[in-house]
Protein backbone atom coordinates (compact mmCIF):
# COMPACT_ATOMS: atom_id res chain seq x y z
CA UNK A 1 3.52 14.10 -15.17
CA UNK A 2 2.56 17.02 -12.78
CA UNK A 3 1.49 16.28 -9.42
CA UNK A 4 -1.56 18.76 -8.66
CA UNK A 5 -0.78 19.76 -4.96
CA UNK A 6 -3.03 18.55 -2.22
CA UNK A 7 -6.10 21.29 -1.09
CA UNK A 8 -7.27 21.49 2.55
CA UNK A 9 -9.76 23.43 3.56
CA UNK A 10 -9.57 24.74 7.49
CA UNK A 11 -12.88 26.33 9.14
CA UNK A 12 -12.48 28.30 12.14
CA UNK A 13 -15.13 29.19 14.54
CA UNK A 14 -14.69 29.50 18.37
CA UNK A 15 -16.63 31.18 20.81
CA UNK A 16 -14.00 34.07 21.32
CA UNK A 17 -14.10 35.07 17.99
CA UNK A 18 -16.84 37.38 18.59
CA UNK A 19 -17.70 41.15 19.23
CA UNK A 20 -20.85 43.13 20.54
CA UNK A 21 -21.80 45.92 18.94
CA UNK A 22 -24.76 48.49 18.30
CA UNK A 23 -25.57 49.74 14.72
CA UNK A 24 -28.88 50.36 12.52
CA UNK A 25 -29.20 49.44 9.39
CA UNK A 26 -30.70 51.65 6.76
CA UNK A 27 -33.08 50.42 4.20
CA UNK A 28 -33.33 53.65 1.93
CA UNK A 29 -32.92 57.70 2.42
CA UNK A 30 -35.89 57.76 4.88
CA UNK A 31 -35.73 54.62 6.71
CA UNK A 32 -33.88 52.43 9.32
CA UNK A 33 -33.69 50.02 12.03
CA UNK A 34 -33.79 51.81 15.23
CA UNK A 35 -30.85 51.72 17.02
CA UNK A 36 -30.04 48.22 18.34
CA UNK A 37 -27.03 45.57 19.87
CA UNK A 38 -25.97 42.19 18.46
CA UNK A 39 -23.35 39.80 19.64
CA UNK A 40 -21.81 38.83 16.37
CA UNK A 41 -19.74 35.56 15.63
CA UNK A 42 -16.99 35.81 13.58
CA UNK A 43 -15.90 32.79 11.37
CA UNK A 44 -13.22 32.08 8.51
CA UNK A 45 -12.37 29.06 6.13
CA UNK A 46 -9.25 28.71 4.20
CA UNK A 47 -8.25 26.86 1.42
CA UNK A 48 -4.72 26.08 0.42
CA UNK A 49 -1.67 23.70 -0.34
CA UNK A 50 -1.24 20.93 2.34
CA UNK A 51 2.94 20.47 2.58
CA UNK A 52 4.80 16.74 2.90
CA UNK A 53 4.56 17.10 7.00
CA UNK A 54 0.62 17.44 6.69
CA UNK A 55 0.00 20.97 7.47
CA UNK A 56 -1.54 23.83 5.43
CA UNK A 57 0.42 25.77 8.56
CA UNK A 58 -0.07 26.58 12.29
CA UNK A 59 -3.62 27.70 11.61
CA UNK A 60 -3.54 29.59 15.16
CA UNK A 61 -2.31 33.07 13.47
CA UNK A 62 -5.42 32.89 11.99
CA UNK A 63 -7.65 32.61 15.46
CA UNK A 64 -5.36 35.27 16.67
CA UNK A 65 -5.99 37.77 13.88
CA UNK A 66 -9.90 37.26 14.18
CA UNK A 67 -9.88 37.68 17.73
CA UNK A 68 -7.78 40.89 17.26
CA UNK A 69 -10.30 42.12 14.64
CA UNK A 70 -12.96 41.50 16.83
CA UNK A 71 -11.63 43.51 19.29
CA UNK A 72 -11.08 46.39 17.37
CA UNK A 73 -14.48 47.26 17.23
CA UNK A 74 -16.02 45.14 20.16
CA UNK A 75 -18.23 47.43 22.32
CA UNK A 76 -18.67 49.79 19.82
CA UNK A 77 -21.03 51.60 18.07
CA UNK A 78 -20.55 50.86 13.94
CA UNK A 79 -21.37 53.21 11.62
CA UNK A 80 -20.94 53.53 8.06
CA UNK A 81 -18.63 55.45 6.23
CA UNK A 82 -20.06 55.09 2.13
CA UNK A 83 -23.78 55.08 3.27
CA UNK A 84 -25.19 57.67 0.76
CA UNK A 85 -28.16 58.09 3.20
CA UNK A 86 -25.92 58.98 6.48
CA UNK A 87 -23.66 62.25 7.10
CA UNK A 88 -20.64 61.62 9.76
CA UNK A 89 -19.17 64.76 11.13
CA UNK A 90 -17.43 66.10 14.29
CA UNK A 91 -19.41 69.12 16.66
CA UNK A 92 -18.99 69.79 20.23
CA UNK A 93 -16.83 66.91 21.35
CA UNK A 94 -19.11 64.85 19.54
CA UNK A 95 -19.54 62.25 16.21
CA UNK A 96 -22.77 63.46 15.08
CA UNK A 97 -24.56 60.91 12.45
CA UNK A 98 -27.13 62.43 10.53
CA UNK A 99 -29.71 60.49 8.68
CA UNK A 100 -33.11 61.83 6.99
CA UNK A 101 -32.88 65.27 8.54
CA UNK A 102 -32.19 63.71 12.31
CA UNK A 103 -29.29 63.92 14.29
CA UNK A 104 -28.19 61.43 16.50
CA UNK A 105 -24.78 62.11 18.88
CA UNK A 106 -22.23 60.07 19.89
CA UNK A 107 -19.31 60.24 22.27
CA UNK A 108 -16.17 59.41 19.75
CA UNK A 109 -14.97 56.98 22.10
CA UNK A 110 -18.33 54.67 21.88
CA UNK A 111 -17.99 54.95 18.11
CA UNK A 112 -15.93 53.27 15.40
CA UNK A 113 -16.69 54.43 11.66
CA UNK A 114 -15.81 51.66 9.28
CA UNK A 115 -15.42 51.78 5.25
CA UNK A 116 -18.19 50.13 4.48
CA UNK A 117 -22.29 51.40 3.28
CA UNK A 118 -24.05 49.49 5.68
CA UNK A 119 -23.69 47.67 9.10
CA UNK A 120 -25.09 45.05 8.02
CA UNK A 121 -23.61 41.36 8.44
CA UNK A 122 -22.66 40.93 4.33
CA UNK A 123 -20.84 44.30 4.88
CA UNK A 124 -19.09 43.28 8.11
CA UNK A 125 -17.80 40.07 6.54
CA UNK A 126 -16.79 41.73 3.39
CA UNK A 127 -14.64 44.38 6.00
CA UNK A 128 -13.09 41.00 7.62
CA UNK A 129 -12.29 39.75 4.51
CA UNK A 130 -10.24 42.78 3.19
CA UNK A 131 -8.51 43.34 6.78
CA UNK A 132 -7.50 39.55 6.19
CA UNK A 133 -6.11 40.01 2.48
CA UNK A 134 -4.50 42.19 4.07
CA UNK A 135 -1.95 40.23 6.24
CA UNK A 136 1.00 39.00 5.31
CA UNK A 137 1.07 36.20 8.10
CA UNK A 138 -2.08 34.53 6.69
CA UNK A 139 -1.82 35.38 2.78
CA UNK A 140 2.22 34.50 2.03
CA UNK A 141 0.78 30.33 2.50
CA UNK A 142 -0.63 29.75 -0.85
CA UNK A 143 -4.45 30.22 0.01
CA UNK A 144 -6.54 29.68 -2.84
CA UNK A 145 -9.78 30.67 -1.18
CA UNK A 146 -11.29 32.80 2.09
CA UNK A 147 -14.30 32.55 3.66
CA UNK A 148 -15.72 35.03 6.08
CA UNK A 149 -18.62 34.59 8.02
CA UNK A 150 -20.40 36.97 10.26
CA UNK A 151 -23.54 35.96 12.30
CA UNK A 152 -25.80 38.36 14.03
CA UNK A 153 -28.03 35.44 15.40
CA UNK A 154 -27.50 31.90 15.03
CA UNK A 155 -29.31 31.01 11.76
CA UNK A 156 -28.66 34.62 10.40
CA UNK A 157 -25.31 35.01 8.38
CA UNK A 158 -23.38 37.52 5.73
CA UNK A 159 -20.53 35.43 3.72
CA UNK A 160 -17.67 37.14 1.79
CA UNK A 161 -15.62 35.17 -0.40
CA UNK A 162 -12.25 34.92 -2.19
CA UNK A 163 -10.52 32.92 -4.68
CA UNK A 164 -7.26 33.16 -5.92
CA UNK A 165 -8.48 32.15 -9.18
């Protein structure tokens, strides 16, 4: 008889995994948010084998990849990259988004463009979640499931998840 192997599930959450930024979000070719600042929290669950010492494994690479991806883009202003209703281009020293005929300039250190269609918390979690399936140090330990959790406010969440199955 098989021995099904023994699932934990670890949720991470501390106060350092977070990053400000400023971002709109557009609803549609002709409108968005004005431009605004959150402090986002950044949270992840894994799921996965738990080995005969007790461990799923030294779950701190995983609070020091978050806080890393925070980083990247802490302070920053987000836009989006796939938005059909937003152009991104480079004039005069500049990053130059241009949405519904208006055109709103940024210094290109302020900014960070990510791959995503919206700045919008499901978006950023789904942009965690790849940058985690991503790594090596986390994904070679079995996971069968991810988490990611982005808050803009507390109460006001995006989740993006993944199974191995």
């Amino acid at each position: 008889m098989t021995v099904a192997p023994r699932l934990a599930r670890i949720e991470v959450s501390k106060q350092a995994m977070n990053f400000s930024a400023a971002h709109f979000t557009i609803f549609s070719a002709t409108d968005r948010e004005d431009l605004h600042g959150h402090n986002f929290q950044l949270a992840c669950a894994v799921t996965g084998p738990v080995d005969e010492t007790g461990l799923m494994f030294d779950y701190a690479v995983i609070k020091r990849t978050l806080r890393a991806l925070c980083d990247e883009i802490d302070e920053k202003m987000l836009l989006p990259q796939h938005s059909p209703y937003l152009q991104i281009a480079e004039a005069d020293g500049y990053v130059v988004a241009e949405f519904n005929g208006e055109k709103i300039p940024f210094l290109p250190r302020d900014v960070m463009i990510l791959p995503i269609a919206n700045t919008t918390v499901e978006e950023f979690s789904h942009y965690f979640l790849t940058k985690i399936l991503e790594l090596p140090s986390i994904m070679s330990h079995g996971l069968t499931a991810i988490t990611v959790k982005v808050s803009s406010s507390p109460g006001q969440d995006g989740c993006a998840e993944w199974s191995a199955t």
